[in-house]
PDB file of N, CA and C in Angstrom:
ATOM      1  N   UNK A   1       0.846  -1.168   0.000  1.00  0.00           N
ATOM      2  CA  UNK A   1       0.000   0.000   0.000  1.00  0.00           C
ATOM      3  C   UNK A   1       0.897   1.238   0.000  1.00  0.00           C
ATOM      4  N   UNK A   2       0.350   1.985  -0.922  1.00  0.00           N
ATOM      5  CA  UNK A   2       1.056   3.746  -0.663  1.00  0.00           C
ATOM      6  C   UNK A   2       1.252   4.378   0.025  1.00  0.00           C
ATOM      7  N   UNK A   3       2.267   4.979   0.260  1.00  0.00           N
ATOM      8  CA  UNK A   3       2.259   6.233   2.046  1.00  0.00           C
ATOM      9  C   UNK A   3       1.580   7.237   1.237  1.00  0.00           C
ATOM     10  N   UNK A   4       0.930   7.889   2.844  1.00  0.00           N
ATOM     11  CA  UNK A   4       0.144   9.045   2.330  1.00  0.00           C
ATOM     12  C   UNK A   4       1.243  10.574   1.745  1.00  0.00           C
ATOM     13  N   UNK A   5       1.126  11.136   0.972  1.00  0.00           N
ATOM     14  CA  UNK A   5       1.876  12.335   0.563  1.00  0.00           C
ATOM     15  C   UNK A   5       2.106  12.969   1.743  1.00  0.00           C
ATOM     16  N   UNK A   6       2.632  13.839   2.441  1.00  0.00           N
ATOM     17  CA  UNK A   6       3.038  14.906   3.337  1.00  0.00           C
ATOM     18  C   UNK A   6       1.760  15.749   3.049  1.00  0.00           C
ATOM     19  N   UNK A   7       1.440  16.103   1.767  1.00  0.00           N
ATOM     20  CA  UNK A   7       0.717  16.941   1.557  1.00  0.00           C
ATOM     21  C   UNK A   7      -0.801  17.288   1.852  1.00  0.00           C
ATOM     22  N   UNK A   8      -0.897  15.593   1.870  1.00  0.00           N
ATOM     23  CA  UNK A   8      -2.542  15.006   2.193  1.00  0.00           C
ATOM     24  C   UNK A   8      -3.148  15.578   3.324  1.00  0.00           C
ATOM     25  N   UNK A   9      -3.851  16.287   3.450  1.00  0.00           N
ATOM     26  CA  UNK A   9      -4.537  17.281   4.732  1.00  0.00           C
ATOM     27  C   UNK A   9      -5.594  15.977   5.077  1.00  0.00           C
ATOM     28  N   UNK A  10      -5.995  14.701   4.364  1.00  0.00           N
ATOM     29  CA  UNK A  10      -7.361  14.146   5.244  1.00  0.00           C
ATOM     30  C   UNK A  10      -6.888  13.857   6.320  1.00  0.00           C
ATOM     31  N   UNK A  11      -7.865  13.319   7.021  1.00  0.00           N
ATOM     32  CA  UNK A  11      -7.521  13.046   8.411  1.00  0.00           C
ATOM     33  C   UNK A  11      -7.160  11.279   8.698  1.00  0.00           C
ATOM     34  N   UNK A  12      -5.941  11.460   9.206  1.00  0.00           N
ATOM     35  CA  UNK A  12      -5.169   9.992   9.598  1.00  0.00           C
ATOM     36  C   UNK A  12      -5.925   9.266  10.489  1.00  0.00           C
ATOM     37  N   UNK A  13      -5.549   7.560  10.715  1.00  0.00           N
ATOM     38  CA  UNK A  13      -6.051   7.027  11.797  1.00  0.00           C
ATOM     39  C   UNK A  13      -5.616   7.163  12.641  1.00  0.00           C
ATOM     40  N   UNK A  14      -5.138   7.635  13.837  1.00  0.00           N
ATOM     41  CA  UNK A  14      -3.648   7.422  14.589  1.00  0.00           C
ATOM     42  C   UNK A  14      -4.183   6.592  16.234  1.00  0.00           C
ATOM     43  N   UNK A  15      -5.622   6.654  16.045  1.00  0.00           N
ATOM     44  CA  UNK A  15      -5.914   5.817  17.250  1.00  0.00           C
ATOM     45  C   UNK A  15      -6.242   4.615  17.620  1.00  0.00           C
ATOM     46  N   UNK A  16      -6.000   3.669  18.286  1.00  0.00           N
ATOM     47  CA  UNK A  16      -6.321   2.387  18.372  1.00  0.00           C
ATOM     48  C   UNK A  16      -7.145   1.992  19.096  1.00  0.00           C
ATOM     49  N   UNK A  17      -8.246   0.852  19.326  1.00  0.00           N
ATOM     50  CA  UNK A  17      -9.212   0.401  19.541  1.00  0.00           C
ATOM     51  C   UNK A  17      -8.581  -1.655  19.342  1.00  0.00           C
ATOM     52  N   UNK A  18      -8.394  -1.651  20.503  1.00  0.00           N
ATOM     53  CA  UNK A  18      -8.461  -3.173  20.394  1.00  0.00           C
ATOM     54  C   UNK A  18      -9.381  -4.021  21.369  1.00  0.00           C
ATOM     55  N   UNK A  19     -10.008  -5.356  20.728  1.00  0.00           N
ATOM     56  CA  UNK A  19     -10.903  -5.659  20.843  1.00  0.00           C
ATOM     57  C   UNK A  19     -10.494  -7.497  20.660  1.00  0.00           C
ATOM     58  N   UNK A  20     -11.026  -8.087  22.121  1.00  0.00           N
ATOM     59  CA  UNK A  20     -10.322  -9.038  22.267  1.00  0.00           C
ATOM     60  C   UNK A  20     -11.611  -9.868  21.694  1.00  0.00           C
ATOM     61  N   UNK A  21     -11.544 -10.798  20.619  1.00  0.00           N
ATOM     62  CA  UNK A  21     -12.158 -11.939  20.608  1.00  0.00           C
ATOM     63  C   UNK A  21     -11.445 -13.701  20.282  1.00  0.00           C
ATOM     64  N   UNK A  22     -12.642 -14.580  20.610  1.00  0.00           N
ATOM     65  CA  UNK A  22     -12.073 -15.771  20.410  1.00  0.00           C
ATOM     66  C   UNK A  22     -11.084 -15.824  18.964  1.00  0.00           C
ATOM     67  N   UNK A  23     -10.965 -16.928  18.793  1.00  0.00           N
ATOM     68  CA  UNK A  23     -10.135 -17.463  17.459  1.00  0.00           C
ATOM     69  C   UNK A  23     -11.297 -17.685  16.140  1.00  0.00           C
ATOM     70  N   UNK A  24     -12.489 -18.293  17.017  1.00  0.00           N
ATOM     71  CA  UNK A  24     -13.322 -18.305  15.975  1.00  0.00           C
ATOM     72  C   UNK A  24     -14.647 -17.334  15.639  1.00  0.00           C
ATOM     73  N   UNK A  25     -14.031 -16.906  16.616  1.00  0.00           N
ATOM     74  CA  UNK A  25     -15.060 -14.919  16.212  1.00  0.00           C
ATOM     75  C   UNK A  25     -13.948 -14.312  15.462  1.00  0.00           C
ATOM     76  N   UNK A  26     -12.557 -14.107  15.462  1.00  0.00           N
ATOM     77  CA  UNK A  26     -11.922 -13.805  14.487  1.00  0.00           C
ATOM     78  C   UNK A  26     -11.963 -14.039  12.865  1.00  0.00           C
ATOM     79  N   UNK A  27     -11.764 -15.659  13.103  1.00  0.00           N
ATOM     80  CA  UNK A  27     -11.821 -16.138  11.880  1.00  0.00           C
ATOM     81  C   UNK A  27     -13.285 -15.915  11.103  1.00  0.00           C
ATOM     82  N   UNK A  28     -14.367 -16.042  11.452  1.00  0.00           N
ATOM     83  CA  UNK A  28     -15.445 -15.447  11.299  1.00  0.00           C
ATOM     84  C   UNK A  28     -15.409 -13.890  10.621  1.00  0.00           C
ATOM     85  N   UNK A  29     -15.038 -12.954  11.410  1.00  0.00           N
ATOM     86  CA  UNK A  29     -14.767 -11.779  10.356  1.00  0.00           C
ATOM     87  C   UNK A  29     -13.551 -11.766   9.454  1.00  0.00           C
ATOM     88  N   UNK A  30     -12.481 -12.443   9.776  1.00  0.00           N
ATOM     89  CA  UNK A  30     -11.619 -12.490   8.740  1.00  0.00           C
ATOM     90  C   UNK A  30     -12.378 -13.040   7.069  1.00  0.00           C
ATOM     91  N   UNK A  31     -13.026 -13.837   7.370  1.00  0.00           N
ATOM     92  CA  UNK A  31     -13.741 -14.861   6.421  1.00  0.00           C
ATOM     93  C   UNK A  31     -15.078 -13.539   5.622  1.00  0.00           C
ATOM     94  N   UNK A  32     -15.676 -12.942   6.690  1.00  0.00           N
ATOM     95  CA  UNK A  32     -16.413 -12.131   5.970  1.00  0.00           C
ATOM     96  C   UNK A  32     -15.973 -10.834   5.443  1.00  0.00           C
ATOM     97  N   UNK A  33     -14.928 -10.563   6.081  1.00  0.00           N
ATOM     98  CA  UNK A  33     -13.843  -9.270   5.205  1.00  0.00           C
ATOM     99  C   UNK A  33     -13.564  -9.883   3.787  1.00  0.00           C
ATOM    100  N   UNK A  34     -12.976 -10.518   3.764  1.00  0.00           N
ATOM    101  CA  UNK A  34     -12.678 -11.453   2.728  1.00  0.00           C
ATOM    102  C   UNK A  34     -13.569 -11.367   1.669  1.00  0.00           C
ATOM    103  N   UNK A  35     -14.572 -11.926   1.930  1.00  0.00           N
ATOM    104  CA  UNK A  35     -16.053 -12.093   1.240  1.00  0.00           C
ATOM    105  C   UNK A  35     -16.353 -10.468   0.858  1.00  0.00           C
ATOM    106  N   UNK A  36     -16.309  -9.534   1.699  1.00  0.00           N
ATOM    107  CA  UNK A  36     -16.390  -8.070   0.860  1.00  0.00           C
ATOM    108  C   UNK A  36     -15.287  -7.514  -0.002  1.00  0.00           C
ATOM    109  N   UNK A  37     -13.952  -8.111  -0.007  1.00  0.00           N
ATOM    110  CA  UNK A  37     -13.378  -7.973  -0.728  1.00  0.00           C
ATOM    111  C   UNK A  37     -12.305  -6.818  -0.257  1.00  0.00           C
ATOM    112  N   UNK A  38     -11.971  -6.329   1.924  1.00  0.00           N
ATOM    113  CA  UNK A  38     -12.151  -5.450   2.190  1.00  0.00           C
ATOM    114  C   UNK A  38     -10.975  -6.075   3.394  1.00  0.00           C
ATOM    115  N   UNK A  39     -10.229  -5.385   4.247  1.00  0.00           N
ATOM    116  CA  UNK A  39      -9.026  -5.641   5.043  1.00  0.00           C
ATOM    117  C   UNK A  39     -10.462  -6.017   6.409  1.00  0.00           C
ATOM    118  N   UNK A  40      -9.833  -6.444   6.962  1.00  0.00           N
ATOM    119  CA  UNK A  40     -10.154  -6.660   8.165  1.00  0.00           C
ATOM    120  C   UNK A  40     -10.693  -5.586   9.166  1.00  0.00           C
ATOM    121  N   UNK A  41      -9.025  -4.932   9.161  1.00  0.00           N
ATOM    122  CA  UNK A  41      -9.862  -3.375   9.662  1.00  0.00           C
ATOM    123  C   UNK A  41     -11.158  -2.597   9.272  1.00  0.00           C
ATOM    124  N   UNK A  42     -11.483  -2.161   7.887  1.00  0.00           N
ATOM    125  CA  UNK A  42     -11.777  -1.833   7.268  1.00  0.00           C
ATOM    126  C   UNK A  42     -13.208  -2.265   7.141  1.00  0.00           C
ATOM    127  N   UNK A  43     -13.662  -3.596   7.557  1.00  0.00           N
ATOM    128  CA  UNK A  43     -15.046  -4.228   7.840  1.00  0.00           C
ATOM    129  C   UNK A  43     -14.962  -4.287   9.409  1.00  0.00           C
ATOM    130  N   UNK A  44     -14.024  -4.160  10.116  1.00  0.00           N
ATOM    131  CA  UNK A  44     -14.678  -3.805  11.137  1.00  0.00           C
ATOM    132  C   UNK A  44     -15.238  -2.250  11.861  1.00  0.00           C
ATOM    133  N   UNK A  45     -14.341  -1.461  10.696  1.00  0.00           N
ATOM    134  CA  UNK A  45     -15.372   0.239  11.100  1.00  0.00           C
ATOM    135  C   UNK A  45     -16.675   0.231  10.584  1.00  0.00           C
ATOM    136  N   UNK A  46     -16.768  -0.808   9.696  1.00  0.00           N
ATOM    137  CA  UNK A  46     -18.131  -0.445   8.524  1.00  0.00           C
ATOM    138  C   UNK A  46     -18.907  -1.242   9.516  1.00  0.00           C
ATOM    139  N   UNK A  47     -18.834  -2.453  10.414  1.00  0.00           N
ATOM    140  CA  UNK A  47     -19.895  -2.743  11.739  1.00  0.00           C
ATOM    141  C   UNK A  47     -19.821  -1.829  12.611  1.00  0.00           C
ATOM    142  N   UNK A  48     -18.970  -1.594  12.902  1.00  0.00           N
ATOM    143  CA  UNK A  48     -19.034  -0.085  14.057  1.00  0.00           C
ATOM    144  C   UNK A  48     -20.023   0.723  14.086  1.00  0.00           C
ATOM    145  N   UNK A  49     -19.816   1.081  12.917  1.00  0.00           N
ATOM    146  CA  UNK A  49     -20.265   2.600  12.306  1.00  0.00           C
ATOM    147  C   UNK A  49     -21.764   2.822  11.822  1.00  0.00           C
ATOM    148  N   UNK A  50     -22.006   1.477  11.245  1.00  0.00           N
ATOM    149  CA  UNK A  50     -22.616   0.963  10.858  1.00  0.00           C
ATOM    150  C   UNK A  50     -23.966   0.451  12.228  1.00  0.00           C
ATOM    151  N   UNK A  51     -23.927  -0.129  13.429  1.00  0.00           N
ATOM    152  CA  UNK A  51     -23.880  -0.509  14.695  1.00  0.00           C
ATOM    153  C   UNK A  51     -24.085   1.036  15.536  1.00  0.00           C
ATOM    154  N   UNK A  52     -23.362   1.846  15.526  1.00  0.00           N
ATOM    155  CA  UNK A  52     -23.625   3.411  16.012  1.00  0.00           C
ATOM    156  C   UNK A  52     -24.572   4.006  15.410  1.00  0.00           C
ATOM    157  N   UNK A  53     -24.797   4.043  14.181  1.00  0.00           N
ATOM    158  CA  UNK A  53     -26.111   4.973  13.838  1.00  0.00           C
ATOM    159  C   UNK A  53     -27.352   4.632  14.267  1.00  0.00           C
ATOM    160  N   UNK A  54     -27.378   3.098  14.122  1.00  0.00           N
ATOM    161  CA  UNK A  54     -28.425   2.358  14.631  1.00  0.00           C
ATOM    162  C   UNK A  54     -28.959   2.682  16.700  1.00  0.00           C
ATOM    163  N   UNK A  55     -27.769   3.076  16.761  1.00  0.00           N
ATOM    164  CA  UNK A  55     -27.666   2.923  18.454  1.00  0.00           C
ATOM    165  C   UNK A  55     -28.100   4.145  18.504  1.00  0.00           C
ATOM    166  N   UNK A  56     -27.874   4.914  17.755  1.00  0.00           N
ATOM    167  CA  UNK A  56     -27.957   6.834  17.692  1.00  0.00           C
ATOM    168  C   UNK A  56     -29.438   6.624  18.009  1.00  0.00           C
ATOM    169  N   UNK A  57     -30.167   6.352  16.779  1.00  0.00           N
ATOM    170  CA  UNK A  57     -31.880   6.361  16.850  1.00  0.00           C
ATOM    171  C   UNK A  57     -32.373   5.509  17.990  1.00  0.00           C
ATOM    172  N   UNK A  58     -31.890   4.235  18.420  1.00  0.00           N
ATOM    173  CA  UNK A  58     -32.534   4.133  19.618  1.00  0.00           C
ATOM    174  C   UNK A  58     -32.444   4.506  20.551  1.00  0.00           C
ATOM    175  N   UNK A  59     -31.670   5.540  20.742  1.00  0.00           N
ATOM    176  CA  UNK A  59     -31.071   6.213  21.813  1.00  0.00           C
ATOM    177  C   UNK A  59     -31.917   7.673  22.012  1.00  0.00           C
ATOM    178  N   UNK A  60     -32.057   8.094  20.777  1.00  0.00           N
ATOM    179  CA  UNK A  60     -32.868   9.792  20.562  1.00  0.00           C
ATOM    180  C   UNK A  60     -34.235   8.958  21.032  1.00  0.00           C
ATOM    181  N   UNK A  61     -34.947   7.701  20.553  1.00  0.00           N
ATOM    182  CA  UNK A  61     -36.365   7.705  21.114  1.00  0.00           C
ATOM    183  C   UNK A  61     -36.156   7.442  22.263  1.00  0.00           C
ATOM    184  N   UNK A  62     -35.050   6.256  22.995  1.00  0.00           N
ATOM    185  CA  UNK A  62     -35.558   6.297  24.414  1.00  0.00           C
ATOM    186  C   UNK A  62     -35.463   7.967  25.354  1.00  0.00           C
ATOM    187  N   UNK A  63     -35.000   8.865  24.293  1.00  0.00           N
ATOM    188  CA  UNK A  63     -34.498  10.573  25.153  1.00  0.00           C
ATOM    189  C   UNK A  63     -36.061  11.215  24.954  1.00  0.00           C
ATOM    190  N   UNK A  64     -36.778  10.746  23.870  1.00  0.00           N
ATOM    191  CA  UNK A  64     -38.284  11.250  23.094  1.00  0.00           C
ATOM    192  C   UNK A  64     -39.427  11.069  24.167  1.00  0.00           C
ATOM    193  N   UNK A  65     -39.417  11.645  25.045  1.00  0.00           N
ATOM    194  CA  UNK A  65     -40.319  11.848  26.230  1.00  0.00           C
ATOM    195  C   UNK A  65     -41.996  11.311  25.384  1.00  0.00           C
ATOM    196  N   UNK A  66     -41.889  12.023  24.039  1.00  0.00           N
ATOM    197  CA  UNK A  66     -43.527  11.560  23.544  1.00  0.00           C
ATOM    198  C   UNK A  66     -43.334   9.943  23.292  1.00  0.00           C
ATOM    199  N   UNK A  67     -42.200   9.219  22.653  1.00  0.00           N
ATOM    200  CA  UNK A  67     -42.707   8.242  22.489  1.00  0.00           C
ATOM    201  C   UNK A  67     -42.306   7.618  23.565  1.00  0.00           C
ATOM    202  N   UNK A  68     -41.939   7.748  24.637  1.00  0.00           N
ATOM    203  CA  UNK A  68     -41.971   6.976  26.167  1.00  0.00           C
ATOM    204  C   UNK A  68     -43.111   7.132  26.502  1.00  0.00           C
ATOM    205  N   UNK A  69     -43.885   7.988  26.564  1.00  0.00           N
ATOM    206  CA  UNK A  69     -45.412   7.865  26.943  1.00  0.00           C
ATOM    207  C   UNK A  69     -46.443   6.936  25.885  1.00  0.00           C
ATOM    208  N   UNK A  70     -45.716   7.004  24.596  1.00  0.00           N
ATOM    209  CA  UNK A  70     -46.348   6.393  23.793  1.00  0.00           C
ATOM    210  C   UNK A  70     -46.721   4.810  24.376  1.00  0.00           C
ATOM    211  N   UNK A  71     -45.160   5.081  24.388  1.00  0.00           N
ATOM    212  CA  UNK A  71     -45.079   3.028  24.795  1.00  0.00           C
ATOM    213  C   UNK A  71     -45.509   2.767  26.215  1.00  0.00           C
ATOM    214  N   UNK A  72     -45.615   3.514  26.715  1.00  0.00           N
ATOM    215  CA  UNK A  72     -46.765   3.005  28.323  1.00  0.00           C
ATOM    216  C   UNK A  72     -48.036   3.032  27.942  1.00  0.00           C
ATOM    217  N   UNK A  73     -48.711   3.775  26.940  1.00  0.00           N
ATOM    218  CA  UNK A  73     -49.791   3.393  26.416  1.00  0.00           C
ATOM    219  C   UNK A  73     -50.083   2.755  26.044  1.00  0.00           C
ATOM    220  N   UNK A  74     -49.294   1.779  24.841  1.00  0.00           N
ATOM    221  CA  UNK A  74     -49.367   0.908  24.169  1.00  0.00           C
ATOM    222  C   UNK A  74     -49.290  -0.216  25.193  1.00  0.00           C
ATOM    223  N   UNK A  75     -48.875   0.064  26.180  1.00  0.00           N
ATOM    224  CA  UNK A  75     -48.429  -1.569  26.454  1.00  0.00           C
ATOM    225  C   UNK A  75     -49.613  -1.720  27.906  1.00  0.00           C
ATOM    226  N   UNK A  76     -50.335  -0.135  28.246  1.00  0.00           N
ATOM    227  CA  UNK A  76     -51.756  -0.221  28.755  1.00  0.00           C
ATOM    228  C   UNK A  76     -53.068  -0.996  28.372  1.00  0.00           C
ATOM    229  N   UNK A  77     -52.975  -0.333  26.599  1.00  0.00           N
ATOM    230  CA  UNK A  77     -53.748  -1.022  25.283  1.00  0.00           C
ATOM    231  C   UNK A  77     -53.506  -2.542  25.336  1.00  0.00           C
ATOM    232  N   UNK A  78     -52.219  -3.161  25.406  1.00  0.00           N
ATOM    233  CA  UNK A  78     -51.646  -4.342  25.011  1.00  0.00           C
ATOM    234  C   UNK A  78     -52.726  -5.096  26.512  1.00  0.00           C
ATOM    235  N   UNK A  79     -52.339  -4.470  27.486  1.00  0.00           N
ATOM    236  CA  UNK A  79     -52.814  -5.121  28.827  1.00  0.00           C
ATOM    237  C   UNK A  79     -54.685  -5.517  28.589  1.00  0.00           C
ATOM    238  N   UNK A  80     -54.866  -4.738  28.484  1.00  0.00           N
ATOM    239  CA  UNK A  80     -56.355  -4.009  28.239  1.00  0.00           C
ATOM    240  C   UNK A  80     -57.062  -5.675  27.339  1.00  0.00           C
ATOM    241  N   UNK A  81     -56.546  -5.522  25.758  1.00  0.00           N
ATOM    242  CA  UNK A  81     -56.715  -6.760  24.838  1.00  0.00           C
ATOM    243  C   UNK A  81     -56.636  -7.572  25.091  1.00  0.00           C
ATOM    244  N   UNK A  82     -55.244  -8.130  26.055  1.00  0.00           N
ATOM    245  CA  UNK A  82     -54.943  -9.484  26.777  1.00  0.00           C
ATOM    246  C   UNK A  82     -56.415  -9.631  27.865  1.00  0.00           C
ATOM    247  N   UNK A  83     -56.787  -8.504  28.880  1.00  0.00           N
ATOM    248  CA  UNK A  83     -57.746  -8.812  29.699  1.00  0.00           C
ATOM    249  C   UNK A  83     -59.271  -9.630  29.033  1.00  0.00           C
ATOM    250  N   UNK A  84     -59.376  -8.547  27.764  1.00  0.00           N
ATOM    251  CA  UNK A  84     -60.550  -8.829  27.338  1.00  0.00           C
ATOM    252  C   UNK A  84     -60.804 -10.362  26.070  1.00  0.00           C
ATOM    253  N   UNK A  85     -58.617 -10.675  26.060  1.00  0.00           N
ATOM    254  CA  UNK A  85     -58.825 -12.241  25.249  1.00  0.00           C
ATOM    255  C   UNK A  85     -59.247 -13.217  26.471  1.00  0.00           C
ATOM    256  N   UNK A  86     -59.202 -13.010  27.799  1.00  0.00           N
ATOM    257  CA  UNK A  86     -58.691 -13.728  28.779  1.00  0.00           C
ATOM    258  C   UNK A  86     -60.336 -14.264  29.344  1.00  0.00           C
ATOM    259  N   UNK A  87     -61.073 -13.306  29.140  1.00  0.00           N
ATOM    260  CA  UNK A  87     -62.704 -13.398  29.445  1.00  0.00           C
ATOM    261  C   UNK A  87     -63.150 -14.208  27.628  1.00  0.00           C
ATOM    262  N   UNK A  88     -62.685 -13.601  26.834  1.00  0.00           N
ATOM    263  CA  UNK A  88     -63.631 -14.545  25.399  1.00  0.00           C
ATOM    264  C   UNK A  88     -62.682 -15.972  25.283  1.00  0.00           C
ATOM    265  N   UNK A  89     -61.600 -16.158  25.907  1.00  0.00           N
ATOM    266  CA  UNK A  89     -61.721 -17.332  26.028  1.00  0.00           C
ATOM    267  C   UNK A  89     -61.972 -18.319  27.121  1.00  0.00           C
ATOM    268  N   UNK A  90     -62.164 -17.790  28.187  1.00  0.00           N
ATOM    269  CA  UNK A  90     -62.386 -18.444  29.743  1.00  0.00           C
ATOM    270  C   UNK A  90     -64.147 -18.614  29.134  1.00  0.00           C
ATOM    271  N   UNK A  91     -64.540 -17.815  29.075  1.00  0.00           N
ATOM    272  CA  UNK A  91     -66.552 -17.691  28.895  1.00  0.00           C
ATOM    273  C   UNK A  91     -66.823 -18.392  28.046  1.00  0.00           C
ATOM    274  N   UNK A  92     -66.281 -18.059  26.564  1.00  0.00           N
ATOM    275  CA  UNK A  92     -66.607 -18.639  25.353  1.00  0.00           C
ATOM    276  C   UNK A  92     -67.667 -17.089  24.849  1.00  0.00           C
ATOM    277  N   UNK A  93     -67.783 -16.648  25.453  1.00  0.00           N
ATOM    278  CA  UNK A  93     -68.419 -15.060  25.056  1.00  0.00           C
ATOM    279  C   UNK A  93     -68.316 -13.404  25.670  1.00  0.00           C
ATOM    280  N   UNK A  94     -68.169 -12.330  25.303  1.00  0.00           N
ATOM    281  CA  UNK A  94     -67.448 -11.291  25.674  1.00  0.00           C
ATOM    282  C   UNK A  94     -69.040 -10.713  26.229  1.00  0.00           C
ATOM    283  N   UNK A  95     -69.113 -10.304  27.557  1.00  0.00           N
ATOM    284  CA  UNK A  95     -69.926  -9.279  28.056  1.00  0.00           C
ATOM    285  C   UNK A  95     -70.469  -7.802  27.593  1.00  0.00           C
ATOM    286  N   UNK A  96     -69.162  -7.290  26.956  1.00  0.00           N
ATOM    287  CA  UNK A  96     -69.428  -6.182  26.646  1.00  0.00           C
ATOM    288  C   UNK A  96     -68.548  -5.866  25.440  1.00  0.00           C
ATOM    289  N   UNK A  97     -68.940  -5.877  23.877  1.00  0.00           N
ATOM    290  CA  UNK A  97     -68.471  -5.720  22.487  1.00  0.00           C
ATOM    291  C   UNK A  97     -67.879  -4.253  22.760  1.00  0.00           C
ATOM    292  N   UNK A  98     -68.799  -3.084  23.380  1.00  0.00           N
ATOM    293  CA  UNK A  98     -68.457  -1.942  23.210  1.00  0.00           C
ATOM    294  C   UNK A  98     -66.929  -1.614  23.411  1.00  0.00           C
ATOM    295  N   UNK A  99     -66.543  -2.778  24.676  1.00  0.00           N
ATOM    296  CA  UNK A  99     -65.229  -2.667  25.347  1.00  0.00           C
ATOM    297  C   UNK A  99     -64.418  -2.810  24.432  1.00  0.00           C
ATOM    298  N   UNK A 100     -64.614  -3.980  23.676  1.00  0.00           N
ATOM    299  CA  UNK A 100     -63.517  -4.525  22.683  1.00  0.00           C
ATOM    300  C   UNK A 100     -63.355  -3.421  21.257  1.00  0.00           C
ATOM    301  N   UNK A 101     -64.231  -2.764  21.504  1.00  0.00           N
ATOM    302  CA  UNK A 101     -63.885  -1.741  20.144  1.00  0.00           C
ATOM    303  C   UNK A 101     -63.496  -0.983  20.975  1.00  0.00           C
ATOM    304  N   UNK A 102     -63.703  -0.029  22.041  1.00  0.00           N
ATOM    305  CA  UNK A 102     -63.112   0.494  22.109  1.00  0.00           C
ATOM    306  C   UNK A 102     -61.558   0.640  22.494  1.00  0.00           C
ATOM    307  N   UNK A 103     -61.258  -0.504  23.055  1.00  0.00           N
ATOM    308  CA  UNK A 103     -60.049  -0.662  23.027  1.00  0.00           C
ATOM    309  C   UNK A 103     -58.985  -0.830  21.711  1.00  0.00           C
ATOM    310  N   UNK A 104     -59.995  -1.436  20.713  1.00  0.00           N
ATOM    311  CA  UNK A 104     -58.730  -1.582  19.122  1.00  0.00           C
ATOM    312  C   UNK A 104     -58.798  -0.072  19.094  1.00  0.00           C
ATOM    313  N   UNK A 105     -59.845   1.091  19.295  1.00  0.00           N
ATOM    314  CA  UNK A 105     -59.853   2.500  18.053  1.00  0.00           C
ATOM    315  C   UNK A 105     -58.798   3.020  19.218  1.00  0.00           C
ATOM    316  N   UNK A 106     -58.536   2.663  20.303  1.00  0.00           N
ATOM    317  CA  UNK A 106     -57.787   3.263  21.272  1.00  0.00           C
ATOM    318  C   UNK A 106     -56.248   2.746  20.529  1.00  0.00           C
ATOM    319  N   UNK A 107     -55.901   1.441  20.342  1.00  0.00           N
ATOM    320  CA  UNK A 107     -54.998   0.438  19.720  1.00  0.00           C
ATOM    321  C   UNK A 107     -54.963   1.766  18.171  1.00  0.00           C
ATOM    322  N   UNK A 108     -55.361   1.726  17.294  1.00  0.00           N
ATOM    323  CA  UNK A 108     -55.601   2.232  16.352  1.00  0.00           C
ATOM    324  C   UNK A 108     -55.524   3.623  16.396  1.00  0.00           C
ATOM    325  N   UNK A 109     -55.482   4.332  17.091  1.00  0.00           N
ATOM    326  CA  UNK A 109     -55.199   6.010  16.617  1.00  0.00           C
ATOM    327  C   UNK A 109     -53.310   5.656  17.892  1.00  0.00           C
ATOM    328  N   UNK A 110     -53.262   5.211  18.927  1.00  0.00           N
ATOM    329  CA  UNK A 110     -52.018   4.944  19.239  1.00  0.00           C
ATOM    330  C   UNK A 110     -50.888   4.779  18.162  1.00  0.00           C
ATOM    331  N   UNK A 111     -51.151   3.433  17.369  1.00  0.00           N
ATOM    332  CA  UNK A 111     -50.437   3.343  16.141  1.00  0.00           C
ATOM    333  C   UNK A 111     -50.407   4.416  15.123  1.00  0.00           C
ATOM    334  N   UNK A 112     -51.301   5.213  15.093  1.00  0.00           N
ATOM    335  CA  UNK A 112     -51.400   6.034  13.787  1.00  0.00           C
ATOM    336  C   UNK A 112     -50.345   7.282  14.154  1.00  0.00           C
ATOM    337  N   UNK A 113     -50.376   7.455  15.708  1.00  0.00           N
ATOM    338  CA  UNK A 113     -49.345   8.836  16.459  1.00  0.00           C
ATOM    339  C   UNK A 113     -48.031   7.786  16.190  1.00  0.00           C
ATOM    340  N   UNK A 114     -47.981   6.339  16.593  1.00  0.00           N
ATOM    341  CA  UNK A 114     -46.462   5.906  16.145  1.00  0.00           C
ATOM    342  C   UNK A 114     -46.081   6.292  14.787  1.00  0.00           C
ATOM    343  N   UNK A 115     -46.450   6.173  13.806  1.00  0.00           N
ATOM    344  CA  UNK A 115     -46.067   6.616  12.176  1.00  0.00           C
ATOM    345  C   UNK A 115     -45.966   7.649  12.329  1.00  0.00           C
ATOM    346  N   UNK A 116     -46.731   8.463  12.748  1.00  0.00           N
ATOM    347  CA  UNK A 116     -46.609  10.203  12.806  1.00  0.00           C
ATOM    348  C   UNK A 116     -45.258  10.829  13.584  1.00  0.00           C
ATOM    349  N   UNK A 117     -44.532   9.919  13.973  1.00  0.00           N
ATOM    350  CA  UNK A 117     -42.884   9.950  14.752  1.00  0.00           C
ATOM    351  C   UNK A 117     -42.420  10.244  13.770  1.00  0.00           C
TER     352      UNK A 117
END
């Protein structure tokens, strides 16, 4: 491989990151570097990096105060459905239909504020 020119202003690697795995978690990415056609190093920034953006967004919603409330709702809703599978199948018939709708349009505009994220 080429040395970089003197001249080259990008920015160098100069820091290290080592990362202890087995022989056959090695060989494993050696084998799939390989397969991209790509150094070792080089597939392992692209999981990194790759692995961080992903972490970025789950990280901004768990900070998203609306969709933390979201998901205590949802999982109120979730409670709610389970109660009312728990009676149509113990009975063999639901007491009150009104309940069960209203719990999906409750289920149903919940989901519609999730897309709206």
């Amino acid at each position: 491989m080429a040395r970089r020119k003197q001249a080259d202003a990008s920015e160098q690697r100069t820091k290290f990151l080592g990362v202890q795995l087995t022989p056959k978690e090695r060989g494993k990415l050696e084998r799939a570097a390989e397969g991209e056609g790509i150094s070792l190093s080089a597939y392992a920034r692209q999981l990194l990096f790759r692995r961080q953006a992903a972490a970025e967004v789950v990280a901004e919603t768990r900070r998203n105060p609306e969709a933390k409330a979201l998901a205590g709702e949802l999982r109120a809703i979730g409670n709610n459905l389970n109660q009312v599978a728990r009676e149509l199948n113990g009975t063999g018939t639901l007491r009150d239909w009104g309940e069960l709708r209203e719990v999906i349009g409750l289920h149903k505009r919940a989901f519609e504020r999730v897309i709206a994220l």
